[in-house]
ModelCIF file with pLDDT and N, C-alpha, C, O atoms, coordinates in Angstrom:
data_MODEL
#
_entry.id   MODEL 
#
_entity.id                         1 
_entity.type                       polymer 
_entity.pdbx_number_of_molecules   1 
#
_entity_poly.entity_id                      1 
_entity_poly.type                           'polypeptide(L)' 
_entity_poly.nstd_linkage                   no 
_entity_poly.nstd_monomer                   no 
_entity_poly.pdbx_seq_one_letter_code       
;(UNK)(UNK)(UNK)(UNK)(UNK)(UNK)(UNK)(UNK)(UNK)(UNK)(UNK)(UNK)(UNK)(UNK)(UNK)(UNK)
(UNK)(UNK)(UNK)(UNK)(UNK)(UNK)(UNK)(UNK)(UNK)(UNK)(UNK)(UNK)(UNK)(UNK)(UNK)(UNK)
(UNK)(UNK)(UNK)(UNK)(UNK)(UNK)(UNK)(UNK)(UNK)(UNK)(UNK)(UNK)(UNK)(UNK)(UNK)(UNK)
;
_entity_poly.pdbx_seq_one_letter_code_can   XXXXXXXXXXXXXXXXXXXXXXXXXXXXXXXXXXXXXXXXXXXXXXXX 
_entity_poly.pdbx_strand_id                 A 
#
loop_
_entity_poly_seq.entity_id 
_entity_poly_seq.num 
_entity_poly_seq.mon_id 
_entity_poly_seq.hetero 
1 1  UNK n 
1 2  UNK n 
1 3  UNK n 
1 4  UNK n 
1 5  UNK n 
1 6  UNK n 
1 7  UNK n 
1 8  UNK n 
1 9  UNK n 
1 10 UNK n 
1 11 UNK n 
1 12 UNK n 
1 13 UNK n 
1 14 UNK n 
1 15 UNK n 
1 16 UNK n 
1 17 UNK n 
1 18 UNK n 
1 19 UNK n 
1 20 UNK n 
1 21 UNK n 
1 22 UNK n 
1 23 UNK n 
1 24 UNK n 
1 25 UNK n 
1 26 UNK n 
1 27 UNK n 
1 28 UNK n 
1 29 UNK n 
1 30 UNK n 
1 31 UNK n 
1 32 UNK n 
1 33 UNK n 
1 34 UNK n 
1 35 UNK n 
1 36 UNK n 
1 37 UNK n 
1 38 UNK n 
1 39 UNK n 
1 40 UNK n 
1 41 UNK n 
1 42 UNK n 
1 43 UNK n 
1 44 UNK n 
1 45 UNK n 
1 46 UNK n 
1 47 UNK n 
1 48 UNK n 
#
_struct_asym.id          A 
_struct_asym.entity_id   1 
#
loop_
_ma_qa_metric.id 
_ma_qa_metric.mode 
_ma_qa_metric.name 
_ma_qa_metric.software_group_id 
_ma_qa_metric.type 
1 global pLDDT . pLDDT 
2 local  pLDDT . pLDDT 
#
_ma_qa_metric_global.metric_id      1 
_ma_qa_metric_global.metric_value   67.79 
_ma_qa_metric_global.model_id       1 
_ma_qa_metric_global.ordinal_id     1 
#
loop_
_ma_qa_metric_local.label_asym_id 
_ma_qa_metric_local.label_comp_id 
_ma_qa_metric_local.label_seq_id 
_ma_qa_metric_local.metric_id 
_ma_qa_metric_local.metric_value 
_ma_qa_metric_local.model_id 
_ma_qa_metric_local.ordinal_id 
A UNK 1  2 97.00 1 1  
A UNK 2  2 97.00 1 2  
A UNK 3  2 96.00 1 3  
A UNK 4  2 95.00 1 4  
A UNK 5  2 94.00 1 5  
A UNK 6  2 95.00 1 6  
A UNK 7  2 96.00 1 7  
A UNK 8  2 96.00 1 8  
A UNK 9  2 96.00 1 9  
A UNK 10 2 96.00 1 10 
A UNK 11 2 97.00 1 11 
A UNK 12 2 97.00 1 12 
A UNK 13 2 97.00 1 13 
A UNK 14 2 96.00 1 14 
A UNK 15 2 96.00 1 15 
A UNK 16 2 96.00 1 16 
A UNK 17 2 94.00 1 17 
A UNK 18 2 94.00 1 18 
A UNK 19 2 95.00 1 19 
A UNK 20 2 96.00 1 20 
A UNK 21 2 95.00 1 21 
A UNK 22 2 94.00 1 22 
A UNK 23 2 89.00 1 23 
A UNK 24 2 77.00 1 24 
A UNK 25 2 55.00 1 25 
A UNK 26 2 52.00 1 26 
A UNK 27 2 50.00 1 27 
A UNK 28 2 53.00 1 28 
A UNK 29 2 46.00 1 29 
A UNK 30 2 44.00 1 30 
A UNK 31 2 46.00 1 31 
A UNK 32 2 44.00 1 32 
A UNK 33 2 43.00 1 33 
A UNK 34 2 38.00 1 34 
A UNK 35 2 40.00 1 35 
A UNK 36 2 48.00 1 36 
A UNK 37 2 39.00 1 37 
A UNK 38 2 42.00 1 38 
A UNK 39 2 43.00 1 39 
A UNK 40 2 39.00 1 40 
A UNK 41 2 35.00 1 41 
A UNK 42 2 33.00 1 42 
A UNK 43 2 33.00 1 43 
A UNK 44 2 32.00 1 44 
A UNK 45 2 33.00 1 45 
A UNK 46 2 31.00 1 46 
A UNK 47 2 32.00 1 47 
A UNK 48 2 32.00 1 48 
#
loop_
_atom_site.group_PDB 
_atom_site.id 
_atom_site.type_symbol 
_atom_site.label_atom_id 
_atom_site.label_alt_id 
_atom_site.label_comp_id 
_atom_site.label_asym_id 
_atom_site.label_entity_id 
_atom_site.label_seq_id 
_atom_site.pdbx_PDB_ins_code 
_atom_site.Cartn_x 
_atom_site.Cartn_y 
_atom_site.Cartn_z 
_atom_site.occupancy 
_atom_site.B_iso_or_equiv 
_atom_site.pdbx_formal_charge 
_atom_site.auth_seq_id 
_atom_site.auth_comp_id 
_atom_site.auth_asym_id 
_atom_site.auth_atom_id 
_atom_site.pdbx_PDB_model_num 
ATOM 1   N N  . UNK A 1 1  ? -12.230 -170.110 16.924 1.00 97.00 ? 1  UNK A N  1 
ATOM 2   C CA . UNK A 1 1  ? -13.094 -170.650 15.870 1.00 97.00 ? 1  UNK A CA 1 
ATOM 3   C C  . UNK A 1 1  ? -12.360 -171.538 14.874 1.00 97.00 ? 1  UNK A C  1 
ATOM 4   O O  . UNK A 1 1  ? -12.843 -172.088 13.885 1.00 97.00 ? 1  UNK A O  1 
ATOM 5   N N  . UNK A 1 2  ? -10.991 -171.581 15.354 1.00 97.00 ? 2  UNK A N  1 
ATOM 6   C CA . UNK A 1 2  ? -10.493 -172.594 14.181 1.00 97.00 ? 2  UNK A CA 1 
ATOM 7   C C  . UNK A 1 2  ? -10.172 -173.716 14.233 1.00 97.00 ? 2  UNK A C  1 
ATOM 8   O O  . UNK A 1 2  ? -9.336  -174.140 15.031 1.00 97.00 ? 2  UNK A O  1 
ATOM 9   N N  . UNK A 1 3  ? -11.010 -174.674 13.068 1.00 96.00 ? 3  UNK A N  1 
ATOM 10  C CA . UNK A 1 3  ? -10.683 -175.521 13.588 1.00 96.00 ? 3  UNK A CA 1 
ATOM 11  C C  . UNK A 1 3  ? -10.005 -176.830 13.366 1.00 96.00 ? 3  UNK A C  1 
ATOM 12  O O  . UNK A 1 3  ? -10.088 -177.899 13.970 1.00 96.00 ? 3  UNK A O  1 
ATOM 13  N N  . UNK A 1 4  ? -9.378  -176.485 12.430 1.00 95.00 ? 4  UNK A N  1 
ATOM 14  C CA . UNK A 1 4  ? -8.198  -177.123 12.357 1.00 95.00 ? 4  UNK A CA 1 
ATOM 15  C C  . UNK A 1 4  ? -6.876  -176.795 13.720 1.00 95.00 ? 4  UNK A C  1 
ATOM 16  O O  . UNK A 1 4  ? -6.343  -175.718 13.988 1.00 95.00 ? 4  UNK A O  1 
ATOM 17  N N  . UNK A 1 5  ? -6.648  -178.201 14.390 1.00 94.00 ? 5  UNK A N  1 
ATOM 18  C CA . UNK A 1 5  ? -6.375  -178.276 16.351 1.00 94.00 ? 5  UNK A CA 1 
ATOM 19  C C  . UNK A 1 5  ? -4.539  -177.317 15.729 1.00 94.00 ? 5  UNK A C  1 
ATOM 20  O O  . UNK A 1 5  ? -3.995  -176.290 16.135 1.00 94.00 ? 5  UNK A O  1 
ATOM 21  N N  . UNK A 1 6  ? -4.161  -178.312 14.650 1.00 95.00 ? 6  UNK A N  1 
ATOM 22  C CA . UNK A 1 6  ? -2.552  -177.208 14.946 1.00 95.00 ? 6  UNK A CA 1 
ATOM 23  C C  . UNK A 1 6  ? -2.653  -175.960 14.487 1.00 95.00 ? 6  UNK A C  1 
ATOM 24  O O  . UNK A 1 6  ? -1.654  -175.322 14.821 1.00 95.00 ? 6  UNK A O  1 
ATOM 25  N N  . UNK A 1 7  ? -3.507  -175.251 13.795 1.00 96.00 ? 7  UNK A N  1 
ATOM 26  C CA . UNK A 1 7  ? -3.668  -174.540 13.068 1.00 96.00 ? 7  UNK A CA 1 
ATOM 27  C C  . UNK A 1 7  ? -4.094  -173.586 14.287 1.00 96.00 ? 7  UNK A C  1 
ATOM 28  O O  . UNK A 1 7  ? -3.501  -172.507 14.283 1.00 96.00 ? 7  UNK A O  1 
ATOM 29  N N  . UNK A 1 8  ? -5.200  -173.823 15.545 1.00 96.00 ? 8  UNK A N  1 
ATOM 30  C CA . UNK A 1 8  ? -5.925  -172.988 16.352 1.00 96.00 ? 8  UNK A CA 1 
ATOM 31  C C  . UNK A 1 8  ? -4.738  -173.397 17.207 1.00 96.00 ? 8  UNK A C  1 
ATOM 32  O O  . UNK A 1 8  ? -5.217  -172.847 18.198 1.00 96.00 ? 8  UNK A O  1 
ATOM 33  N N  . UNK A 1 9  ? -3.640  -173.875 17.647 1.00 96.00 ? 9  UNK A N  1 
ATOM 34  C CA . UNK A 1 9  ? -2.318  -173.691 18.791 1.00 96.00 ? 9  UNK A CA 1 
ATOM 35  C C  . UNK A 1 9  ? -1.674  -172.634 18.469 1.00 96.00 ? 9  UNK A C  1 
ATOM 36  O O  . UNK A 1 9  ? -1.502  -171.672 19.218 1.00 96.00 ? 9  UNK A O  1 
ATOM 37  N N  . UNK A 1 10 ? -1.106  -172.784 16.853 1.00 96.00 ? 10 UNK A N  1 
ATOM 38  C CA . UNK A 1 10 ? -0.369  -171.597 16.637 1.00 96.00 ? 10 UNK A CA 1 
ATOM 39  C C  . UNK A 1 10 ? -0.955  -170.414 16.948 1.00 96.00 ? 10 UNK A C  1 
ATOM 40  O O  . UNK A 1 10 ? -0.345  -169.666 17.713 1.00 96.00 ? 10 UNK A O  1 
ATOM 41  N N  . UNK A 1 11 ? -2.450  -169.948 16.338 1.00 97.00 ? 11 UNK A N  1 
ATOM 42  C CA . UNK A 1 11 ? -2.925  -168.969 16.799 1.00 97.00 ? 11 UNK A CA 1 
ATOM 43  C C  . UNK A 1 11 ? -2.915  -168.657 18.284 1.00 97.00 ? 11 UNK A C  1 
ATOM 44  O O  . UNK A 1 11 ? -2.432  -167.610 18.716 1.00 97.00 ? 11 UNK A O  1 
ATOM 45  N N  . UNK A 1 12 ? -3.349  -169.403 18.902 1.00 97.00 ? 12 UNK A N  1 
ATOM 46  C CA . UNK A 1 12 ? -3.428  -169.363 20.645 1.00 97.00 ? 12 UNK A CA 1 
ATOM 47  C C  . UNK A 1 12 ? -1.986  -168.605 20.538 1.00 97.00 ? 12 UNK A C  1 
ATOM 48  O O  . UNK A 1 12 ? -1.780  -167.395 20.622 1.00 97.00 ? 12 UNK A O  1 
ATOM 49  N N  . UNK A 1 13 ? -0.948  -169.765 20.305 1.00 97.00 ? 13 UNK A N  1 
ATOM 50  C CA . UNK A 1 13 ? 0.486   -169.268 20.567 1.00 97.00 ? 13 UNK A CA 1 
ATOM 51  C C  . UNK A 1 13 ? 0.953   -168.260 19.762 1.00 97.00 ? 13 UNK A C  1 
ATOM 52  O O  . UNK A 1 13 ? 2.112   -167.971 20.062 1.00 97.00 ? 13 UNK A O  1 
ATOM 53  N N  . UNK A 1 14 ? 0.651   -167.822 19.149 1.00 96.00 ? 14 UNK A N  1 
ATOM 54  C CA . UNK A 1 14 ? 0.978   -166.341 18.406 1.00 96.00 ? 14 UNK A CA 1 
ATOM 55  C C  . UNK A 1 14 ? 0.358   -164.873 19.623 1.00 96.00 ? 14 UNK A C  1 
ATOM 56  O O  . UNK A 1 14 ? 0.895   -163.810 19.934 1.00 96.00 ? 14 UNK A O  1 
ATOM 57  N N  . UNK A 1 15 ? -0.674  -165.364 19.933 1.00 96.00 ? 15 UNK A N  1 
ATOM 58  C CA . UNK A 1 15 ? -1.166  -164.767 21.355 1.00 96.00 ? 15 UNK A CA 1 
ATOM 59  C C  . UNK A 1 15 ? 0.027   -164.515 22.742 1.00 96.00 ? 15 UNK A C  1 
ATOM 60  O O  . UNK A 1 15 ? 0.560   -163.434 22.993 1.00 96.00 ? 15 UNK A O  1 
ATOM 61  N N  . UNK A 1 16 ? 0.211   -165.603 23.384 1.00 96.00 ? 16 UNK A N  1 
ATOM 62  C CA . UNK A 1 16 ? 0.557   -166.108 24.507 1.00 96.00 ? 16 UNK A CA 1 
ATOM 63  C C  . UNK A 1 16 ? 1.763   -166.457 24.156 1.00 96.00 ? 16 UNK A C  1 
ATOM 64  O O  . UNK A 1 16 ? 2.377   -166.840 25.152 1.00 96.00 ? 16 UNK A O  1 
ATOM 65  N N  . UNK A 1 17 ? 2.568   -166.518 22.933 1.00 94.00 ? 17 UNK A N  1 
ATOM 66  C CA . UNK A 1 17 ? 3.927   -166.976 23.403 1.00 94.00 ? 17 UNK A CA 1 
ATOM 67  C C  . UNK A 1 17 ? 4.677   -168.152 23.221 1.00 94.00 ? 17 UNK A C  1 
ATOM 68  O O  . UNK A 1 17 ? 4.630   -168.389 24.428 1.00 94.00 ? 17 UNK A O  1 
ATOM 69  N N  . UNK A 1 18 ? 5.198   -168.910 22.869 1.00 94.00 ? 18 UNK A N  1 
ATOM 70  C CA . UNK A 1 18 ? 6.083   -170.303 22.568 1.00 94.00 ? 18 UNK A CA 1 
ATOM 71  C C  . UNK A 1 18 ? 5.627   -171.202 24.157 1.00 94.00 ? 18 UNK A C  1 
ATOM 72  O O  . UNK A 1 18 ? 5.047   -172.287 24.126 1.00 94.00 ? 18 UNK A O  1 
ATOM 73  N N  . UNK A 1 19 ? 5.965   -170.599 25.273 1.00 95.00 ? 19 UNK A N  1 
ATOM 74  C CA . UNK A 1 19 ? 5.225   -171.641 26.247 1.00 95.00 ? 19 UNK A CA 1 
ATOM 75  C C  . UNK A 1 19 ? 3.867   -172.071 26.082 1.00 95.00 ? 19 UNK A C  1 
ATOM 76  O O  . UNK A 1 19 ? 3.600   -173.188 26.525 1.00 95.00 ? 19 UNK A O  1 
ATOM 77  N N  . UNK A 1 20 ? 2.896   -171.363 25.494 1.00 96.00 ? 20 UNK A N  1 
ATOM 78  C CA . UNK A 1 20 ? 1.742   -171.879 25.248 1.00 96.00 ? 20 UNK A CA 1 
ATOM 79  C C  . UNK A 1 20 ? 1.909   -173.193 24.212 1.00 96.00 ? 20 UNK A C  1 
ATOM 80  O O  . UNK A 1 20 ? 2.014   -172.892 23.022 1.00 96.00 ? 20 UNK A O  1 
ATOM 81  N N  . UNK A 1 21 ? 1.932   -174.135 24.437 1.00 95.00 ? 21 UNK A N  1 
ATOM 82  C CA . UNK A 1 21 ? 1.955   -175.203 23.223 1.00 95.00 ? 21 UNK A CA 1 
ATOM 83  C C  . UNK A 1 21 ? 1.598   -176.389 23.568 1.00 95.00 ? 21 UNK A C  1 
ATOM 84  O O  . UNK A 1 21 ? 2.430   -177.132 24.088 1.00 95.00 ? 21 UNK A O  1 
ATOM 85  N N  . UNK A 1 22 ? 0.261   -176.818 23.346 1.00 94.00 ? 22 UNK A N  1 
ATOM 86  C CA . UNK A 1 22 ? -0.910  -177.947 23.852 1.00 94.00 ? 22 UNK A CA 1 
ATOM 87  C C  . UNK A 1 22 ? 0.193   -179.098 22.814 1.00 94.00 ? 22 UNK A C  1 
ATOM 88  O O  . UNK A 1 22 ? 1.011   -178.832 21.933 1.00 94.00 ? 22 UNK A O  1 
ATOM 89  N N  . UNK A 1 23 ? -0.300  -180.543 23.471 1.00 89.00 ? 23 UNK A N  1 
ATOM 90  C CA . UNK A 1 23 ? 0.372   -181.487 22.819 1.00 89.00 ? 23 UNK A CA 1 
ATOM 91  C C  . UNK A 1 23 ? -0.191  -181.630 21.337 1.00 89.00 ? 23 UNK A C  1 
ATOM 92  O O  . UNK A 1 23 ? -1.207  -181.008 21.027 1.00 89.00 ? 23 UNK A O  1 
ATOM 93  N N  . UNK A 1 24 ? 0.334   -182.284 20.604 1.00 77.00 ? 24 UNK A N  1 
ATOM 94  C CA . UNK A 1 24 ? 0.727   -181.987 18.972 1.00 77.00 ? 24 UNK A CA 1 
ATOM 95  C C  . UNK A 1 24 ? -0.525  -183.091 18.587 1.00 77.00 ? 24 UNK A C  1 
ATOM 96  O O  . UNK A 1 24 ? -0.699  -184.158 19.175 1.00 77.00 ? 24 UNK A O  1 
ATOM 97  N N  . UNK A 1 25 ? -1.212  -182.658 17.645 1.00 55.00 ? 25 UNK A N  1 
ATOM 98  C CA . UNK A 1 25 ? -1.922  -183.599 16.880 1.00 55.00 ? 25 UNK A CA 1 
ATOM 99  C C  . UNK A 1 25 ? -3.173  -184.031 17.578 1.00 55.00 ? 25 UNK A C  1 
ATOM 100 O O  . UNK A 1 25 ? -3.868  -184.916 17.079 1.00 55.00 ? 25 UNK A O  1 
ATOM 101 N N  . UNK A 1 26 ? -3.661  -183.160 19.276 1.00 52.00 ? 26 UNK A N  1 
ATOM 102 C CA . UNK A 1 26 ? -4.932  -183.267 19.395 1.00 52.00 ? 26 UNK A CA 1 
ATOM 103 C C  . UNK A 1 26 ? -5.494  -182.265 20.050 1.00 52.00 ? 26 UNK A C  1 
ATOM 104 O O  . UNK A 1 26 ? -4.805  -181.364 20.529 1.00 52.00 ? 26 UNK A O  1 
ATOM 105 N N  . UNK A 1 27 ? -7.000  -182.301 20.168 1.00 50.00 ? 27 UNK A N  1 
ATOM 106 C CA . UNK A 1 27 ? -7.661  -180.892 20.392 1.00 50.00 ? 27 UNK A CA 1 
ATOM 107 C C  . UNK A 1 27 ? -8.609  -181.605 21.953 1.00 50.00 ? 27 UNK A C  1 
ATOM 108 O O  . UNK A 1 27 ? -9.029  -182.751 21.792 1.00 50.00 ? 27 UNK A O  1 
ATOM 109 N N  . UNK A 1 28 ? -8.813  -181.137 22.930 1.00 53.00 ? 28 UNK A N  1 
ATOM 110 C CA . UNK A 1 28 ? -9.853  -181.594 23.926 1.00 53.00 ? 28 UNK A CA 1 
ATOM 111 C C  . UNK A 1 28 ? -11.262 -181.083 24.041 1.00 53.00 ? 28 UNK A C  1 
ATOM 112 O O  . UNK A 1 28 ? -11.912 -181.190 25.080 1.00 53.00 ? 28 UNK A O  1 
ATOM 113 N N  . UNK A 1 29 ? -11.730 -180.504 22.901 1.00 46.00 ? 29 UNK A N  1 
ATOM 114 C CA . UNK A 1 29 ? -12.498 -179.686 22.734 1.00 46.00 ? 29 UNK A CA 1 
ATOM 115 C C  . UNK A 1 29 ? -13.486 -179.856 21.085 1.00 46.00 ? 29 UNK A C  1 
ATOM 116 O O  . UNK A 1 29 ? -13.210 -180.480 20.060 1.00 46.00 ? 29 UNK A O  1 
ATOM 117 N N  . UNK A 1 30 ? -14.481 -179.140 21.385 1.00 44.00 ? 30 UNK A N  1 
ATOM 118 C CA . UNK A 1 30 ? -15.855 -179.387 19.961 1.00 44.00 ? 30 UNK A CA 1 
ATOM 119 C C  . UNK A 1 30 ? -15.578 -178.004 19.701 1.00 44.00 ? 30 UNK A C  1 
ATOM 120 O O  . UNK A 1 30 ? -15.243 -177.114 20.482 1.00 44.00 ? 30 UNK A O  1 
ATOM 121 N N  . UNK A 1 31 ? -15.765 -177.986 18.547 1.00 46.00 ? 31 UNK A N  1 
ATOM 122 C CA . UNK A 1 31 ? -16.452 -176.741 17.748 1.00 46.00 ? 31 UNK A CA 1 
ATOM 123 C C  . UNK A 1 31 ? -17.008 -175.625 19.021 1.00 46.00 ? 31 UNK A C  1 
ATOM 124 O O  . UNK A 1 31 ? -17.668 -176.152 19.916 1.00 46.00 ? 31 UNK A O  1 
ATOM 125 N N  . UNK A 1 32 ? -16.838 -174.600 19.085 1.00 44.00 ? 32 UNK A N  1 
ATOM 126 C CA . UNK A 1 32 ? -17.541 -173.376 19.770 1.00 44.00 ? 32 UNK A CA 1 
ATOM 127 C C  . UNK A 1 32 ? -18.766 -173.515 19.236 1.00 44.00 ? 32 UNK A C  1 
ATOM 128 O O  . UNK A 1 32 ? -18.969 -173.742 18.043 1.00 44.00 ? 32 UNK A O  1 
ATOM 129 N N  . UNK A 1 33 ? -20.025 -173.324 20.495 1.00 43.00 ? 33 UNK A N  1 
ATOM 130 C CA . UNK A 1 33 ? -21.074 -173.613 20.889 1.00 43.00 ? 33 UNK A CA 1 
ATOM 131 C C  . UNK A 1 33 ? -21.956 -172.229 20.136 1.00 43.00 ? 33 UNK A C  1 
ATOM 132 O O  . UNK A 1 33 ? -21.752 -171.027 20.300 1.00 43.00 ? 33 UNK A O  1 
ATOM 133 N N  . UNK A 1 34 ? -22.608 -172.667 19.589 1.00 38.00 ? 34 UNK A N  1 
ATOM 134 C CA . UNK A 1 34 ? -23.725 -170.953 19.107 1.00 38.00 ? 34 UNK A CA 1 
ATOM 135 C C  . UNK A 1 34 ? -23.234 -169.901 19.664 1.00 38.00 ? 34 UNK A C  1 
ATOM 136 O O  . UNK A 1 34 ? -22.533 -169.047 19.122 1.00 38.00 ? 34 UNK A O  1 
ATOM 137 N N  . UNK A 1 35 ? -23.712 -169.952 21.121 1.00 40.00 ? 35 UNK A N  1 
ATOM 138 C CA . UNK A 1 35 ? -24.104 -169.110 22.431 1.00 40.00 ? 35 UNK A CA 1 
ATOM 139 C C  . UNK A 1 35 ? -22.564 -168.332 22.079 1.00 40.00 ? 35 UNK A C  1 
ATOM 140 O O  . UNK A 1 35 ? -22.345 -167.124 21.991 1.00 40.00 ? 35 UNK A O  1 
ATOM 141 N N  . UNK A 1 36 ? -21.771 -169.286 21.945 1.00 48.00 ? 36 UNK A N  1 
ATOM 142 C CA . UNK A 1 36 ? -20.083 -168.522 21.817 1.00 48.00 ? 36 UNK A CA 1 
ATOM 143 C C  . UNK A 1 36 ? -20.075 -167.763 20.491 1.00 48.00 ? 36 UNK A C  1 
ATOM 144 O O  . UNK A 1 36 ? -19.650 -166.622 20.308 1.00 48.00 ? 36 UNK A O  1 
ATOM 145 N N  . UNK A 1 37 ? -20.279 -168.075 20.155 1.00 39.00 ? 37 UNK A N  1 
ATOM 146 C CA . UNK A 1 37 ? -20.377 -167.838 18.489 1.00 39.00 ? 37 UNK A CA 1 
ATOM 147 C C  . UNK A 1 37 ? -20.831 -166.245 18.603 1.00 39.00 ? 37 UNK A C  1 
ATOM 148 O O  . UNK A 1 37 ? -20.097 -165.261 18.511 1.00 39.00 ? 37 UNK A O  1 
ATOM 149 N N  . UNK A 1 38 ? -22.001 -166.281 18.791 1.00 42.00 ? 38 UNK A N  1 
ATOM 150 C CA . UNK A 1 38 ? -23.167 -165.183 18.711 1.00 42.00 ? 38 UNK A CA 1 
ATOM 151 C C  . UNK A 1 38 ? -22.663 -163.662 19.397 1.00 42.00 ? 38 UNK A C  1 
ATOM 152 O O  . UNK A 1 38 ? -22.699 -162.486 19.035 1.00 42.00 ? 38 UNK A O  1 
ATOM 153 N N  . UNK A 1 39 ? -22.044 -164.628 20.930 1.00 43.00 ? 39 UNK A N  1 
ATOM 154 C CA . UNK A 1 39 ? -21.020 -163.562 21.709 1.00 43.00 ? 39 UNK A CA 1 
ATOM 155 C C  . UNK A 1 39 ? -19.963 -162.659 21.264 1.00 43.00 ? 39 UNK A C  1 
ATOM 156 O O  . UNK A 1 39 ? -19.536 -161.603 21.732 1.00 43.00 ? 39 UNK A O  1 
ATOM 157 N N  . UNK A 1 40 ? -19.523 -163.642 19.806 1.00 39.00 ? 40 UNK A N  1 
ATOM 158 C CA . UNK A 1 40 ? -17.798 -162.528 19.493 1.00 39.00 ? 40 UNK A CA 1 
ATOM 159 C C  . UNK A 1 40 ? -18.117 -162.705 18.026 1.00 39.00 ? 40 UNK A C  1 
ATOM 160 O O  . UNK A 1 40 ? -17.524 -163.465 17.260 1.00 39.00 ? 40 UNK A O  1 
ATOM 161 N N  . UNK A 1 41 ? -19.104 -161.926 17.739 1.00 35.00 ? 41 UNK A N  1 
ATOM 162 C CA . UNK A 1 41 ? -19.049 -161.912 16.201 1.00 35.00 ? 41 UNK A CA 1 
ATOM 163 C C  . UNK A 1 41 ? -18.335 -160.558 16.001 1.00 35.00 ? 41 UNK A C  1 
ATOM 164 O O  . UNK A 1 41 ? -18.365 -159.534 16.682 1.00 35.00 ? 41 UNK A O  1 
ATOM 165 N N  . UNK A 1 42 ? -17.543 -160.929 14.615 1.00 33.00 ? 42 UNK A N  1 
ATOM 166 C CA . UNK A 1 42 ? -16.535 -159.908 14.484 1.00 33.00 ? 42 UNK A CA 1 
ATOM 167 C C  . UNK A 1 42 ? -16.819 -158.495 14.310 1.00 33.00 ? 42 UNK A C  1 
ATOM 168 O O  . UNK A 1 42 ? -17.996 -158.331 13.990 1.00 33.00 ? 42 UNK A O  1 
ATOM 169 N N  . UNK A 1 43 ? -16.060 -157.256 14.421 1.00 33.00 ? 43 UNK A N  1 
ATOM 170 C CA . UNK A 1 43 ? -16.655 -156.092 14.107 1.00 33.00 ? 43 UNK A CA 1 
ATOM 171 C C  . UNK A 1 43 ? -17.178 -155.956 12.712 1.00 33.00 ? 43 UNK A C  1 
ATOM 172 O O  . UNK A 1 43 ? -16.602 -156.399 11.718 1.00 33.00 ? 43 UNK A O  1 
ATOM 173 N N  . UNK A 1 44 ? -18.305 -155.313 12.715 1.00 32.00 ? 44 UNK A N  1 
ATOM 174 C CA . UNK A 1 44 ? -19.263 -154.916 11.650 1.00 32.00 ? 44 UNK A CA 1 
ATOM 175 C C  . UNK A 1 44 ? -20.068 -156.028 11.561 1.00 32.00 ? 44 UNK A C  1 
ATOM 176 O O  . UNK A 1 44 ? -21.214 -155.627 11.765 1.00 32.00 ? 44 UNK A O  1 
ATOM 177 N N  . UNK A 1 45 ? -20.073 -157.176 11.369 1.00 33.00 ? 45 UNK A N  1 
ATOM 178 C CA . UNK A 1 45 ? -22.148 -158.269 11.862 1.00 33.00 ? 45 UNK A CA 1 
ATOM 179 C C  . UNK A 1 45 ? -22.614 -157.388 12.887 1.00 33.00 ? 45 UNK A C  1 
ATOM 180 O O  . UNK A 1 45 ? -22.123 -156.705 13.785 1.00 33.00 ? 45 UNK A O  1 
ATOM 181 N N  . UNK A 1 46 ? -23.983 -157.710 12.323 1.00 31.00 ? 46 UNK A N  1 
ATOM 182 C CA . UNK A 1 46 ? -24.899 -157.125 13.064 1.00 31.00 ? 46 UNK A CA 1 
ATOM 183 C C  . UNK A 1 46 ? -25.718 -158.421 13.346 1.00 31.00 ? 46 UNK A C  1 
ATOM 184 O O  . UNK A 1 46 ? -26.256 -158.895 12.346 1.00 31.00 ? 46 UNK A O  1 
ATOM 185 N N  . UNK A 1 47 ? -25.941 -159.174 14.683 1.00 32.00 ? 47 UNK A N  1 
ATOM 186 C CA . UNK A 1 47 ? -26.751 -159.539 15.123 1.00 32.00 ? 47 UNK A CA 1 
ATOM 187 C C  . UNK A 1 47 ? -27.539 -158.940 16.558 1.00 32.00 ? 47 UNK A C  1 
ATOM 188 O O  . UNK A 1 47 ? -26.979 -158.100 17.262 1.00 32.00 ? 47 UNK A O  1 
ATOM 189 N N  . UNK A 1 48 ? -28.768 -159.432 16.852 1.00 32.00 ? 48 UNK A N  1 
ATOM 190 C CA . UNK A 1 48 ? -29.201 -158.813 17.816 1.00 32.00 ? 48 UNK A CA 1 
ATOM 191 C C  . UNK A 1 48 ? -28.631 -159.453 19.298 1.00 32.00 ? 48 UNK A C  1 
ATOM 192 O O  . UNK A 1 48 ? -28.975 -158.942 20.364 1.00 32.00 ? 48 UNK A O  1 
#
C-alpha cells in the first residue's frame, strides 16, 4: 500500500532481503486496486 516507489522497496526488502532491490527511482505498477484493498484490511476493520 505504499506508495511512495523507494519507500515500498525498502519495505518489500526489509521482507525478502538486500537481493530484493527493483531499480531506483521507479515503480511498474498503480496504486492497489479496491478488490486488493478490501482483501488485507488490517487486523481489527471490520468490513464485510
Amino acid at each position: 500500500d505504499e506508495p511512495d516507489a523507494a519507500k515500498s522497496a525498502k519495505a518489500w526488502r526489509d521482507l525478502f532481503g538486500d537481493k530484493f532491490n527493483p531499480p531506483a527511482g521507479r515503480s511498474d505498477s498503480s496504486r492497489p486496486s479496491s478488490a486488493a484493498r478490501l482483501s488485507g484490511l488490517t487486523a481489527g476493520a471490520v468490513a464485510p
